[in-house]
C-alpha atoms as a PDB file:
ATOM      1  CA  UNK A   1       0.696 -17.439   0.650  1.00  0.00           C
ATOM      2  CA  UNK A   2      -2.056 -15.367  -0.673  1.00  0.00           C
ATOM      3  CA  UNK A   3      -4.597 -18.045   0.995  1.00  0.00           C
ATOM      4  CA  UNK A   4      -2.998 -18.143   4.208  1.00  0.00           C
ATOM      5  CA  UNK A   5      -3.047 -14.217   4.547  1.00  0.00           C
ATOM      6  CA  UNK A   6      -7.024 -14.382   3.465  1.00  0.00           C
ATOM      7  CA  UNK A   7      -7.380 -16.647   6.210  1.00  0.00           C
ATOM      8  CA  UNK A   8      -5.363 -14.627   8.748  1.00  0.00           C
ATOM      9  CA  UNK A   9      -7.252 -11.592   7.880  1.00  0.00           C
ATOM     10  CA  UNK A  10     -10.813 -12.962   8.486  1.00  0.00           C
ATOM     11  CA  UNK A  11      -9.563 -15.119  11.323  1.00  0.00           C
ATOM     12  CA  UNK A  12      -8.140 -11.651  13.372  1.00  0.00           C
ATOM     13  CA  UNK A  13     -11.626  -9.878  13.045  1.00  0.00           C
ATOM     14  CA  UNK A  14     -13.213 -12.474  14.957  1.00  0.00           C
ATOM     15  CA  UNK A  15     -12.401 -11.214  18.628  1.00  0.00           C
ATOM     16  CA  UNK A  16     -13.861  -7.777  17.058  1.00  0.00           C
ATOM     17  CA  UNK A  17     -17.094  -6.397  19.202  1.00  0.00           C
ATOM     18  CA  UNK A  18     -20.091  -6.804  17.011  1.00  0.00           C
ATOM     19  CA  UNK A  19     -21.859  -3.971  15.187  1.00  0.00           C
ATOM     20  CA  UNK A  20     -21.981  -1.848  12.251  1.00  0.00           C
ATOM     21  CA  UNK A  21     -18.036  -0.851  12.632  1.00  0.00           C
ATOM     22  CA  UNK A  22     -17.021  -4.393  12.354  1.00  0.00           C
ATOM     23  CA  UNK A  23     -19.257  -5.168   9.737  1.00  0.00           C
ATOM     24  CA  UNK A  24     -17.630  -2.086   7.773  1.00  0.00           C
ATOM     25  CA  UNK A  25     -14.239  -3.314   9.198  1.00  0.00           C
ATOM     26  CA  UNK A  26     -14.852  -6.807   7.370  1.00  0.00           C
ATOM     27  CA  UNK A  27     -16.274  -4.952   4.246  1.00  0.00           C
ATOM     28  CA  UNK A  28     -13.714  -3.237   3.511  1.00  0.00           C
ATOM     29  CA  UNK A  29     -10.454  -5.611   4.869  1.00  0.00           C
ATOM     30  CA  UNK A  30     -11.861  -8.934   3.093  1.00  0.00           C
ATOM     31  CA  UNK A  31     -12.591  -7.274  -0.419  1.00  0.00           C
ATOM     32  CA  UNK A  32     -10.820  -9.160  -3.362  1.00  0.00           C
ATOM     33  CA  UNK A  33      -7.745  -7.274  -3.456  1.00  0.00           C
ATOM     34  CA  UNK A  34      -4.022  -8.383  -4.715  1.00  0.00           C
ATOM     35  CA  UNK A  35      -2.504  -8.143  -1.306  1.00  0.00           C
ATOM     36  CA  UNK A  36       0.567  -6.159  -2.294  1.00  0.00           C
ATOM     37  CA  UNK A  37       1.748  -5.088   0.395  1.00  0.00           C
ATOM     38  CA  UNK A  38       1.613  -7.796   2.992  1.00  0.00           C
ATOM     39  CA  UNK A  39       2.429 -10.479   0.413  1.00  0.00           C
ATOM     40  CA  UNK A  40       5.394  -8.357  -0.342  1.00  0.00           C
ATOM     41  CA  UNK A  41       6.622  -8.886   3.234  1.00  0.00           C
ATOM     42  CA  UNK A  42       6.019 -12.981   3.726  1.00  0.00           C
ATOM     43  CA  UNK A  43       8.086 -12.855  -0.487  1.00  0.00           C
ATOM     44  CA  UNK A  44      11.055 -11.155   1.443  1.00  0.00           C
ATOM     45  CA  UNK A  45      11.333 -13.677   4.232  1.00  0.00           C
ATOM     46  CA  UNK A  46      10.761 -16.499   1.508  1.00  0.00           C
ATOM     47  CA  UNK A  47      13.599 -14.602  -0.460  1.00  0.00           C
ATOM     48  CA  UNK A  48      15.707 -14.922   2.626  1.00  0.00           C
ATOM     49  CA  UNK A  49      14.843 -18.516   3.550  1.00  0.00           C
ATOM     50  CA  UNK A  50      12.637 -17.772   6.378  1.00  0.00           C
ATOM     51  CA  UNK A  51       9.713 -19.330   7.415  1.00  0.00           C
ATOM     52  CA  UNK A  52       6.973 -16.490   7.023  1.00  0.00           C
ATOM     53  CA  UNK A  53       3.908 -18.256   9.068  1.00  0.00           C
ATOM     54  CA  UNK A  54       5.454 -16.801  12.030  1.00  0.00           C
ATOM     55  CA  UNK A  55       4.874 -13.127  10.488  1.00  0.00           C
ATOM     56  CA  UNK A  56       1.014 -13.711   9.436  1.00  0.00           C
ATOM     57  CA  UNK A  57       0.365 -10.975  12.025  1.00  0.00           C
ATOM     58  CA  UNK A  58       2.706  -8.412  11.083  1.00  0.00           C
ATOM     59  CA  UNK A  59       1.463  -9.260   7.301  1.00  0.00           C
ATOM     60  CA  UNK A  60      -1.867  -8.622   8.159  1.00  0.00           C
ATOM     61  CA  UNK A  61      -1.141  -5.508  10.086  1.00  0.00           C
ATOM     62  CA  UNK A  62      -0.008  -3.830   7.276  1.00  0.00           C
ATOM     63  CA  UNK A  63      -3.192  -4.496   5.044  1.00  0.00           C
ATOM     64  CA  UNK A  64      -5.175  -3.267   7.990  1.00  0.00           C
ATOM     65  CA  UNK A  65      -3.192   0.351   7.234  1.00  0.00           C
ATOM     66  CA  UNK A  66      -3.568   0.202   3.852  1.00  0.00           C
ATOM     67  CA  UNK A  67      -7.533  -0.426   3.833  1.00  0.00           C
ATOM     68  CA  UNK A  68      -7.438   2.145   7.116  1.00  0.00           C
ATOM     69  CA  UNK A  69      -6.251   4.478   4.463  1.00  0.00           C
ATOM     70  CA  UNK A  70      -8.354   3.820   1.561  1.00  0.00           C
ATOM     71  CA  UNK A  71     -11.818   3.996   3.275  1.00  0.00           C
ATOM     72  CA  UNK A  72     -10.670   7.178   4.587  1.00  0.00           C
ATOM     73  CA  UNK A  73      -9.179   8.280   0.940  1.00  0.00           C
ATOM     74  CA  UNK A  74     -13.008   7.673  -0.835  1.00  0.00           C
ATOM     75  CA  UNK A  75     -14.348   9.926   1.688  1.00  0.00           C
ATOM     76  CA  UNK A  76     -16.679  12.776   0.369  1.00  0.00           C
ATOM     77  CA  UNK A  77     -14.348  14.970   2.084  1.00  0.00           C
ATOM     78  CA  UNK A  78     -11.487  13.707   0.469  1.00  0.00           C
ATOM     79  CA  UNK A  79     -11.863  12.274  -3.258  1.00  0.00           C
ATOM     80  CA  UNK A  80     -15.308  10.814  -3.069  1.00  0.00           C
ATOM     81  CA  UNK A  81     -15.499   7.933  -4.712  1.00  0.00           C
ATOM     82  CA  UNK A  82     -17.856   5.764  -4.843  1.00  0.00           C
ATOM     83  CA  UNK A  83     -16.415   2.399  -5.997  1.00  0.00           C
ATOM     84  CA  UNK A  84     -13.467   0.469  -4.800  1.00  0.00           C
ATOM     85  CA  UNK A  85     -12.364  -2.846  -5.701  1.00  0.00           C
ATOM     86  CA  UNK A  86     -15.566  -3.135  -8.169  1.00  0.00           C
ATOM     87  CA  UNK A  87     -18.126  -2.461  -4.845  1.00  0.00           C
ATOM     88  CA  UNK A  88     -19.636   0.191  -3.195  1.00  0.00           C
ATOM     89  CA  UNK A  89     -17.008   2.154  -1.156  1.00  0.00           C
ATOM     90  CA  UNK A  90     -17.509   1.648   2.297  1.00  0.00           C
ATOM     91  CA  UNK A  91     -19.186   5.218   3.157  1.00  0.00           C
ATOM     92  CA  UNK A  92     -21.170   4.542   0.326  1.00  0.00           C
ATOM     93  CA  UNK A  93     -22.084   0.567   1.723  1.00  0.00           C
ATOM     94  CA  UNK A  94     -22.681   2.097   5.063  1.00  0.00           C
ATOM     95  CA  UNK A  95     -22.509   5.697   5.725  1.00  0.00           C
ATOM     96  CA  UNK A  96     -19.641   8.614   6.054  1.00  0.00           C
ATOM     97  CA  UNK A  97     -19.493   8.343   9.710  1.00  0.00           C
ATOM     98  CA  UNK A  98     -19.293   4.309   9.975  1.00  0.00           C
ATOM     99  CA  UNK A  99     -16.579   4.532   7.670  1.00  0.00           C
ATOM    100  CA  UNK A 100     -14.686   7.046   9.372  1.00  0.00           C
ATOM    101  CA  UNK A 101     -15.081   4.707  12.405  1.00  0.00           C
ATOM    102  CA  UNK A 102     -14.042   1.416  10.357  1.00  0.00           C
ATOM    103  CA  UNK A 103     -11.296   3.101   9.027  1.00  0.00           C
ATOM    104  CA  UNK A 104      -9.989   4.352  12.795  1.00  0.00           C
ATOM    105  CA  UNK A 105     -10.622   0.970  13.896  1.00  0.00           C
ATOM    106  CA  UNK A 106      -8.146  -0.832  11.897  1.00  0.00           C
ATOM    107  CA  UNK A 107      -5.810   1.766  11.913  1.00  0.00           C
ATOM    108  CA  UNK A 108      -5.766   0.997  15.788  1.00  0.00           C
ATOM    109  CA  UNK A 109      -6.251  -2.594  15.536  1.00  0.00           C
ATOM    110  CA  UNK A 110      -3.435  -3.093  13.219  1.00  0.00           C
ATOM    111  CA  UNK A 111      -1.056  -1.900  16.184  1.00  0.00           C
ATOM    112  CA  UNK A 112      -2.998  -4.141  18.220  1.00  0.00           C
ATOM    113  CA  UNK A 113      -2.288  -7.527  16.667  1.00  0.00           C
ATOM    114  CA  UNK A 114       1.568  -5.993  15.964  1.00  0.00           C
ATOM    115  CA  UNK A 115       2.130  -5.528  19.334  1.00  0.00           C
ATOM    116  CA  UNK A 116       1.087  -8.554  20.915  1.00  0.00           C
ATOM    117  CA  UNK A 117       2.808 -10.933  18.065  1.00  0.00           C
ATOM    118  CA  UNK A 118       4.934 -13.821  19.992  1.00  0.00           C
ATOM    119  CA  UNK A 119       8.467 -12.842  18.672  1.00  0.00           C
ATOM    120  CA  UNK A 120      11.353 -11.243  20.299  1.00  0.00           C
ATOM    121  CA  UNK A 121      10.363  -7.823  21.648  1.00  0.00           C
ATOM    122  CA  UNK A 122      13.208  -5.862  20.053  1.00  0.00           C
ATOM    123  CA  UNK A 123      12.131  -6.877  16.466  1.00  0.00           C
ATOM    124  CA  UNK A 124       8.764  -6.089  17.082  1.00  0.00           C
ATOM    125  CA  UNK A 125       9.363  -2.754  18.484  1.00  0.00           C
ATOM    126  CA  UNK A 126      11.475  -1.689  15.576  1.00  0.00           C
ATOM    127  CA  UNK A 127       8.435  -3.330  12.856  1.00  0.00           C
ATOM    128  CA  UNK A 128       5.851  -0.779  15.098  1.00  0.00           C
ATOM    129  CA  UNK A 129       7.888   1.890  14.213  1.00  0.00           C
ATOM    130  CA  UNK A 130       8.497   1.399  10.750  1.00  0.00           C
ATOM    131  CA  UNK A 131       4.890   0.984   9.999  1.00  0.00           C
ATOM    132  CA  UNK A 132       4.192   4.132  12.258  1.00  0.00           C
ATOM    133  CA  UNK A 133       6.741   6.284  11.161  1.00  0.00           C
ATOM    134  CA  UNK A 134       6.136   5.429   7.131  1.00  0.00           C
ATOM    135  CA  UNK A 135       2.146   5.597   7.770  1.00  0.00           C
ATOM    136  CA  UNK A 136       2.250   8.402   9.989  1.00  0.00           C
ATOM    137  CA  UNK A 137       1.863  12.092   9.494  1.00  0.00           C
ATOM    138  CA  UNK A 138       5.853  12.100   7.942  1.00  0.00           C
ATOM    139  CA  UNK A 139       4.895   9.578   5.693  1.00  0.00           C
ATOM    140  CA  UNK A 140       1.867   8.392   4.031  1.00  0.00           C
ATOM    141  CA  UNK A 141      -0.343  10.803   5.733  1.00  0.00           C
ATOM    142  CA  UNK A 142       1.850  14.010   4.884  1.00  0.00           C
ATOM    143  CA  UNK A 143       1.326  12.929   1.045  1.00  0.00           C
ATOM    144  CA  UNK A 144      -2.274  12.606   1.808  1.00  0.00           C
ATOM    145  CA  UNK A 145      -2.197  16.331   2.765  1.00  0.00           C
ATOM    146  CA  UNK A 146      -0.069  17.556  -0.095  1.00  0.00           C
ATOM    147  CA  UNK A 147      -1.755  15.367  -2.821  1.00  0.00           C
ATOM    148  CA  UNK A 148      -5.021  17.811  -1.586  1.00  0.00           C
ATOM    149  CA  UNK A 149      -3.281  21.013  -1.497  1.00  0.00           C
ATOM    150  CA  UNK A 150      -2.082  20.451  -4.688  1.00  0.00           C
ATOM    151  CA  UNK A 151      -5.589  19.873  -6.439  1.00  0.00           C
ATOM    152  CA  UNK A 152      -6.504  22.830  -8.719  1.00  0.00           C
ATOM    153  CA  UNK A 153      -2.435  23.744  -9.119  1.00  0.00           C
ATOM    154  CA  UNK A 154       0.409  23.310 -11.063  1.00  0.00           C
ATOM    155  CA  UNK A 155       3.269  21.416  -8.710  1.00  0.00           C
ATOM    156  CA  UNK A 156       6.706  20.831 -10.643  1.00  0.00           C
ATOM    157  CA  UNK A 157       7.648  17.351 -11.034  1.00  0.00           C
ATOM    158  CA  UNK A 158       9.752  17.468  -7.683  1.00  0.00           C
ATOM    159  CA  UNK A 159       6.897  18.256  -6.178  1.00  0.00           C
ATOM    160  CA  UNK A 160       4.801  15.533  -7.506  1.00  0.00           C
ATOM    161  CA  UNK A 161       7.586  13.043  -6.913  1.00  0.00           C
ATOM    162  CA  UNK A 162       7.613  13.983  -3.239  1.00  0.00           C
ATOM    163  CA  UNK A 163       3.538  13.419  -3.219  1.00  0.00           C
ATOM    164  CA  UNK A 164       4.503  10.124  -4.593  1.00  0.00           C
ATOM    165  CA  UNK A 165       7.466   9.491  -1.980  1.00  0.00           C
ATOM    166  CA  UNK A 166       4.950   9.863   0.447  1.00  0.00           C
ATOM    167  CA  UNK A 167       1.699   9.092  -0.280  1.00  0.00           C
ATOM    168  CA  UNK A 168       2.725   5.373  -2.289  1.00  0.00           C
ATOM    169  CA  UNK A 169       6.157   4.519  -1.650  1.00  0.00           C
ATOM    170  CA  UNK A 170       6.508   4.649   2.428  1.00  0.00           C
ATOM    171  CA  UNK A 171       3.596   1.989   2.254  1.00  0.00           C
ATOM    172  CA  UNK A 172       5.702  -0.027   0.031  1.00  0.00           C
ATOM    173  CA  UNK A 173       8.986   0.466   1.840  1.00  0.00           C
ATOM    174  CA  UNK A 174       7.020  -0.823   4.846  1.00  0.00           C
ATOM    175  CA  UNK A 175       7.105  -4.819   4.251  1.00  0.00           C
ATOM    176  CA  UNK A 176      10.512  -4.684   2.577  1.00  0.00           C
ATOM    177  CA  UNK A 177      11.825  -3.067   5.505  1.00  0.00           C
ATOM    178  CA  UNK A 178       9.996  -4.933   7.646  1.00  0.00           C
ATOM    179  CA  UNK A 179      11.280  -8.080   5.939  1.00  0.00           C
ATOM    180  CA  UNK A 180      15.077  -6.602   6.227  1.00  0.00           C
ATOM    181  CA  UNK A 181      14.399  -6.100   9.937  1.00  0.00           C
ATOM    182  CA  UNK A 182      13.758  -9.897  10.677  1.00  0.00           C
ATOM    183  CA  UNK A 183      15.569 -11.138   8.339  1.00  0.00           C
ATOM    184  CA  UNK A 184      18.766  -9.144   7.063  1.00  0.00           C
ATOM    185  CA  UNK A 185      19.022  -6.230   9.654  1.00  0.00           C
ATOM    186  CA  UNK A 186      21.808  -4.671   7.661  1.00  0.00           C
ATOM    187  CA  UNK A 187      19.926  -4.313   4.313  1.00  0.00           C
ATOM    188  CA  UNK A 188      17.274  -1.860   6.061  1.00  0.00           C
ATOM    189  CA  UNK A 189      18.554   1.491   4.007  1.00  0.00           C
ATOM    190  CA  UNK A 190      18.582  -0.693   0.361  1.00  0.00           C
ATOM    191  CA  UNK A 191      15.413  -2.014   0.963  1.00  0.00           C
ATOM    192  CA  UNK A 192      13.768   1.093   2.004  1.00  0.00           C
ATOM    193  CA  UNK A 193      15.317   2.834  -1.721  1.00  0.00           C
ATOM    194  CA  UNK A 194      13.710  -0.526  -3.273  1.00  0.00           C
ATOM    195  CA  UNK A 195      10.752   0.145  -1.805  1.00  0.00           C
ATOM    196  CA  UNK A 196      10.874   3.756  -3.193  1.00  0.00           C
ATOM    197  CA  UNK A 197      11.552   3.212  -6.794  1.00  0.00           C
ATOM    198  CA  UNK A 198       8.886   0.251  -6.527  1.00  0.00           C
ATOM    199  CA  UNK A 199       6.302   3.204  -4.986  1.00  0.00           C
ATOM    200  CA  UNK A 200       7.636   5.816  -8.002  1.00  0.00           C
ATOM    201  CA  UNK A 201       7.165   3.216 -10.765  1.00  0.00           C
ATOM    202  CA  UNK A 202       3.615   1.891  -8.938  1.00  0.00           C
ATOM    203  CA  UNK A 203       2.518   5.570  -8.632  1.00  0.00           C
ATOM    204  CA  UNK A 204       2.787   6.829 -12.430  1.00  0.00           C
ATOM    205  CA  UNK A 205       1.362   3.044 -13.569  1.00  0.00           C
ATOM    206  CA  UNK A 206      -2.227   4.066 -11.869  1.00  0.00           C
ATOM    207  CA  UNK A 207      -1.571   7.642 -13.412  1.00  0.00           C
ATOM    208  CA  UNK A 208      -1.463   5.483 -16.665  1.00  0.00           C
ATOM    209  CA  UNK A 209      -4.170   3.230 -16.118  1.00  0.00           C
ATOM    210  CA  UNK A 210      -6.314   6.226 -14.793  1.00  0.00           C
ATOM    211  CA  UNK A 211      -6.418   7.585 -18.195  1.00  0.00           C
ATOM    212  CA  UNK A 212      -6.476   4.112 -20.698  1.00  0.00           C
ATOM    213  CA  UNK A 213      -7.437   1.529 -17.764  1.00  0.00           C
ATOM    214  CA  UNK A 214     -10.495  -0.656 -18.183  1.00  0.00           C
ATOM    215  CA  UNK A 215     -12.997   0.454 -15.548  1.00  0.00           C
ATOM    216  CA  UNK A 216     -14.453  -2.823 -15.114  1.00  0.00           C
ATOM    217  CA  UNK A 217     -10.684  -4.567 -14.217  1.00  0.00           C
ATOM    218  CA  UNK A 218      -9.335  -1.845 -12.406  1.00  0.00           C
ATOM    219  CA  UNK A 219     -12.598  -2.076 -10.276  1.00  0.00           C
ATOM    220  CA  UNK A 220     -12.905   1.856 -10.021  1.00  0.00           C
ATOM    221  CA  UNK A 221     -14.060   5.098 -12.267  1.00  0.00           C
ATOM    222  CA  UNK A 222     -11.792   5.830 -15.043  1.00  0.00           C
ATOM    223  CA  UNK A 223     -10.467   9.542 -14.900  1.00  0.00           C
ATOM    224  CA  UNK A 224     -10.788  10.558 -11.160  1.00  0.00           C
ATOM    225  CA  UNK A 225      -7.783  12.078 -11.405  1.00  0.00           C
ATOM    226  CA  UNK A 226      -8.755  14.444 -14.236  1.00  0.00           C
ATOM    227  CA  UNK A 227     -12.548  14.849 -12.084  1.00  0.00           C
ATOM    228  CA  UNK A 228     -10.597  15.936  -9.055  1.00  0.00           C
ATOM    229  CA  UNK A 229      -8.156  18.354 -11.139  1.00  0.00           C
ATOM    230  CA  UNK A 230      -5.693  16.325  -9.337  1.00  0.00           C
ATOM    231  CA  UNK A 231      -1.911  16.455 -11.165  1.00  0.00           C
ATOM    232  CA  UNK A 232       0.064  13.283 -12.542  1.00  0.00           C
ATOM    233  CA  UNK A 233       3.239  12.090 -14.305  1.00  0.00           C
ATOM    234  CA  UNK A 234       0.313  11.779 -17.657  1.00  0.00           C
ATOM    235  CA  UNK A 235      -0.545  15.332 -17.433  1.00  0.00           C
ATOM    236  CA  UNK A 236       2.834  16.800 -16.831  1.00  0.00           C
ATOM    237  CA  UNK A 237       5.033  14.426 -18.987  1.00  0.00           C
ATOM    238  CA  UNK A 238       2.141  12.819 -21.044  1.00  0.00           C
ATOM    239  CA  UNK A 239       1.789   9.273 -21.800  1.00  0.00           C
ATOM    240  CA  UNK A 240       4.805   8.286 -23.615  1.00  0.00           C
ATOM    241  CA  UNK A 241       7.128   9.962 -21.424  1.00  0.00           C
ATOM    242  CA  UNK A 242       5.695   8.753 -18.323  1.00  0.00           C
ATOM    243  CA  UNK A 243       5.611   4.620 -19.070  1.00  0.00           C
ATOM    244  CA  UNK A 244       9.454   5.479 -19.619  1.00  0.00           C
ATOM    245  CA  UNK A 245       9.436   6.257 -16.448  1.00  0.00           C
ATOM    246  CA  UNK A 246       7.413   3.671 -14.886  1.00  0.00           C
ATOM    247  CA  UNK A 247      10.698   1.099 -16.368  1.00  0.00           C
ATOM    248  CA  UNK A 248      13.013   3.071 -15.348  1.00  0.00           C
ATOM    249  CA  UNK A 249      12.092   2.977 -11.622  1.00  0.00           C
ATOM    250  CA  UNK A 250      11.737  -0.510 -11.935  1.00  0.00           C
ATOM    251  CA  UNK A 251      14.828  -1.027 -13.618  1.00  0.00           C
ATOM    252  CA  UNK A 252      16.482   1.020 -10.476  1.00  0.00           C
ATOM    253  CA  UNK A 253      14.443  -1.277  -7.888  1.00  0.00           C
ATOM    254  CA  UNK A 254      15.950  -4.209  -9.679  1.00  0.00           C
ATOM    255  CA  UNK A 255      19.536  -3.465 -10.189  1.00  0.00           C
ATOM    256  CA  UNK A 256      19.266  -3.084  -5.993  1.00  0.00           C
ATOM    257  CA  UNK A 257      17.878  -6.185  -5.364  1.00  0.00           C
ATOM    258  CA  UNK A 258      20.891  -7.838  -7.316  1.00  0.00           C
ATOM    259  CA  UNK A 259      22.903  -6.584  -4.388  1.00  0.00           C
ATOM    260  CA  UNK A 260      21.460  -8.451  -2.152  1.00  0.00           C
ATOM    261  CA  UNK A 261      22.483 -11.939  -1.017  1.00  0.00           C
ATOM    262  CA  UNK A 262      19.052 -13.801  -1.441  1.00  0.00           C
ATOM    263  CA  UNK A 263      16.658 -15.301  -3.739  1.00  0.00           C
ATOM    264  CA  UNK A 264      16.554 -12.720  -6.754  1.00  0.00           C
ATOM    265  CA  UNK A 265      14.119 -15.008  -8.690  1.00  0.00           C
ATOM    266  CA  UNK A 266      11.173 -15.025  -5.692  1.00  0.00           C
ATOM    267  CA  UNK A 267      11.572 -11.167  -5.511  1.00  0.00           C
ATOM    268  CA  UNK A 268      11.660 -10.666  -9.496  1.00  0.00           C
ATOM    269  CA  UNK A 269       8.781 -12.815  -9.898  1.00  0.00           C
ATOM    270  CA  UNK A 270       6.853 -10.535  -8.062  1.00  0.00           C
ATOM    271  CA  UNK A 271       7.963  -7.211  -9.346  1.00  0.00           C
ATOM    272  CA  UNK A 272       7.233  -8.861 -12.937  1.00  0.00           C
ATOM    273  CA  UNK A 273       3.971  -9.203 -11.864  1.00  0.00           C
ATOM    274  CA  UNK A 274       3.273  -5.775 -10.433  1.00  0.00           C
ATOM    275  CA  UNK A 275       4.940  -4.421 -13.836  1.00  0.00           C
ATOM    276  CA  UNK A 276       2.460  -6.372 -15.807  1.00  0.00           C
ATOM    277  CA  UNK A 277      -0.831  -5.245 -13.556  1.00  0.00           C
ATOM    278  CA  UNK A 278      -3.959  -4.086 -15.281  1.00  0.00           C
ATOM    279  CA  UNK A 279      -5.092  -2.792 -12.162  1.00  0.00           C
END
């Protein structure tokens, strides 16, 4: 699947105009990268029995976001980093205002490609606006906001947690919903809590590896978190407390999926592996 997506992704940039903005574009979208989040969407449909090729679009679509909202996450003006994926950010490859661009680019193109996919029109309305809606500025982008105000403070850990909703989880809840939505319309709502206790249990794990990590695997600086004065399950609830956590939202996300009238074992393989992730 993995393969097929790589493919997809490098295959869609072709119609791009050329220039610097593409070249950022295909910097930053074809970077070795685990594919999480689209992958998690064709694992759904392969869950339910259906054949995912005809979803390489809306798979892609969704890694377009999700790189959209990295470049524009290692911006100077945001948490300045200079390394993702074990390269040169993309501002840093190219400069602030190409990445800005790059990162505006896919945002726009992922709508693009979503819109024009060759399935009924009524599914593919309703897969716009969960990706909108989740990515949008009462989702992903409202935790991007409250993840900076709370820099230099003290939130509570209902605070945090809602950072985390936000920020991680509505970009996970995207493919499983997604998935639901062509697949098992009725399962929307217990996918989209899946999706949240996968995002919770995600969240805290980079917390972790942010403090005991290996720099070189996770492909980024060890201890941005701590640079940016930036506030996490580790610092709150400390180490011990928070990988207790980190199982029991997985535990939660798990006993849901056993609800469900699908493949458990293609879906638990995959959580497994996220559970197990170094970076």
């Amino acid at each position: 699947m993995k393969e097929l997506l790589e493919h997809q992704l490098a295959s869609l940039l072709d119609d791009i105009k050329p220039g610097r903005v593409k070249e950022a574009m295909q910097y930053s979208l074809l970077a070795p990268g685990k594919r999480i989040r689209p992958l998690l969407l064709l694992t759904v449909l392969k869950a339910y029995g259906v054949d995912f090729h005809p979803y390489l679009n809306q798979a892609a679509a969704i890694e377009m976001i999700h790189t959209y909202s990295l470049i524009h996450d290692d911006l100077p003006c945001m948490d300045n980093d200079d390394l993702r994926r074990g390269r040169a950010t993309c501002h840093k490859k190219f400069d602030e205002a190409t990445a800005v661009l790059a990162g505006d680019a896919l945002l726009n193109y992922a709508f693009e490609i979503l819109l024009k996919c060759e399935i009924e029109a009524s599914i593919n309305v309703d897969l716009a606006f969960i990706l909108a809606s989740k990515s949008g500025q009462n989702g992903m982008i409202y935790g991007q906001q409250q993840d900076i105000y709370f820099e230099n403070k003290n939130p509570s850990l209902e605070e945090l947690q809602d950072i985390h909703l936000h920020k991680t989880a509505n970009l996970l809840q995207v493919p499983l919903m997604m998935g639901a939505r062509i697949a098992d319309t009725a399962s929307i709502s217990i996918w989209e809590e899946v999706g949240k206790y996968l995002g919770f249990a995600f969240q805290i794990q980079d917390d972790i590896l942010d403090v005991v990590g290996n720099s070189t695997k996770l492909g980024k600086e060890i201890g941005s978190d701590d640079k940016l004065n930036k506030a996490t399950y580790v610092s709150i609830i400390g180490l011990e407390k928070s990988r207790k956590y980190v199982d029991q939202y997985y535990r939660k996300a798990i006993e849901l999926l056993y609800g469900l009238k699908m493949n458990h074992g293609v879906m638990l393989e995959m959580f497994e592996d996220l559970m197990k992730r170094e970076r």
